[in-house]
C-alpha atoms as a PDB file:
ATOM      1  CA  UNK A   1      94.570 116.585  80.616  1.00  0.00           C
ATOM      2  CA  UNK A   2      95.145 119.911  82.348  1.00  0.00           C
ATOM      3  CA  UNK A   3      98.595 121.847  82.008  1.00  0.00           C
ATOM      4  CA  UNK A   4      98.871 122.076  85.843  1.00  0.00           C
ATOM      5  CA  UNK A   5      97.527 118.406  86.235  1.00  0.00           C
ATOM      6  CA  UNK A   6     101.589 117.429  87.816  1.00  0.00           C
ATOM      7  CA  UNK A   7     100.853 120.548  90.575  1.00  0.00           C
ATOM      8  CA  UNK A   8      97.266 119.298  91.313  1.00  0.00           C
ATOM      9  CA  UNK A   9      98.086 116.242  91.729  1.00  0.00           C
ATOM     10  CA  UNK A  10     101.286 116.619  94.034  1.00  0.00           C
ATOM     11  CA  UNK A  11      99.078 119.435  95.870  1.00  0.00           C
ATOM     12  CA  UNK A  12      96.527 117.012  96.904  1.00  0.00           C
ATOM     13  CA  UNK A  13      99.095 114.083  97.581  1.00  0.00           C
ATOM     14  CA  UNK A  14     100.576 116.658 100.266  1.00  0.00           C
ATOM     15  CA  UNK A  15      97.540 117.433 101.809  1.00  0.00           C
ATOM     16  CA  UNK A  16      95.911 113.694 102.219  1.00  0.00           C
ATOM     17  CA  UNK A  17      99.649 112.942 103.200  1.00  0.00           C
ATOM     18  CA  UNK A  18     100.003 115.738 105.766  1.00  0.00           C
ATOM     19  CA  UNK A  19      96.460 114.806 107.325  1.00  0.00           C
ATOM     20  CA  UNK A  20      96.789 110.765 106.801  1.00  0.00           C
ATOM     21  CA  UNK A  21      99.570 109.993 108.180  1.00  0.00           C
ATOM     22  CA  UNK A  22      99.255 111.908 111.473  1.00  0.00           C
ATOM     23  CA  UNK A  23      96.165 110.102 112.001  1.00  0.00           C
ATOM     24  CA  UNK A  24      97.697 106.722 111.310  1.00  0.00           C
ATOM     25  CA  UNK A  25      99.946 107.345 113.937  1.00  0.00           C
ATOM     26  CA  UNK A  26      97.777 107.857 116.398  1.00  0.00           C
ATOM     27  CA  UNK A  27      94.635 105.548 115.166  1.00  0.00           C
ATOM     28  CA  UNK A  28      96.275 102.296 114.594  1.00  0.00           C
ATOM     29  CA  UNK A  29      98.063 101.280 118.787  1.00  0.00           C
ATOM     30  CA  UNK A  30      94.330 102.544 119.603  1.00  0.00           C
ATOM     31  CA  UNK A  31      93.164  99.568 117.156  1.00  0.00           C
ATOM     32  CA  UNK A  32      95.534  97.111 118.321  1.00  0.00           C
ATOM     33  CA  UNK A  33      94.865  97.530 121.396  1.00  0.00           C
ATOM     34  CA  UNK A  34      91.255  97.040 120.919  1.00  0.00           C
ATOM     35  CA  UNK A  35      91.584  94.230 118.251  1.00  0.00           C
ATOM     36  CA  UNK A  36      93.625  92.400 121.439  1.00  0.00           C
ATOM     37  CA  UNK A  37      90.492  92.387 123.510  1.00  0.00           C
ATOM     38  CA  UNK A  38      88.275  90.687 121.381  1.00  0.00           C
ATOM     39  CA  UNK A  39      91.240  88.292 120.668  1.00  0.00           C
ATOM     40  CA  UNK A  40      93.808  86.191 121.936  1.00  0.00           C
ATOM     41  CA  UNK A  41      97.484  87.135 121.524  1.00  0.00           C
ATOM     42  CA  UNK A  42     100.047  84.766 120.381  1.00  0.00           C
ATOM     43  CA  UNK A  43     102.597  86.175 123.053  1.00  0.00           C
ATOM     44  CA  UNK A  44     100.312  85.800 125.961  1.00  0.00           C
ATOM     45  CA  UNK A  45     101.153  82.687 128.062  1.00  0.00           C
ATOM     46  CA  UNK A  46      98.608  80.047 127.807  1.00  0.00           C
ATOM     47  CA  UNK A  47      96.153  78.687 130.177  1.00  0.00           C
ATOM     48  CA  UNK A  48      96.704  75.446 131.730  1.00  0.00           C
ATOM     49  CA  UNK A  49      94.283  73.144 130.309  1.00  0.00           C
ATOM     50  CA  UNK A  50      92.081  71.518 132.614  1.00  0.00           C
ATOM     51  CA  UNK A  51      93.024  67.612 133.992  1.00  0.00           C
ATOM     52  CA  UNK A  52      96.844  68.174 133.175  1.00  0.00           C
ATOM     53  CA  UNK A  53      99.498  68.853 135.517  1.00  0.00           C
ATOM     54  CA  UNK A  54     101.984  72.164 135.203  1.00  0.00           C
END
């Protein structure tokens, strides 16, 4: 193992860190959002079924 294998390693955690989590941020609403058109959401009131009352 390399002597500066600690300040490599932290040096690339930073960087993947510092351009990850940005990108999380602003990624994952944009997939929600798109994962709740293709299904239905457990919030979202129901649809009356068809030949009951209400």
């Amino acid at each position: 193992m390399p002597p500066d294998f600690v300040s490599r390693w932290m040096h690339s955690w930073e960087l993947a860190f510092l351009l990850a989590y940005p990108a999380i941020l602003v990624v994952a609403p944009l997939a929600r959002r798109l994962a709740l058109k293709f299904v239905e959401s457990p919030f979202a009131p129901s649809a009356p079924v068809a030949g009951t009352k209400g």
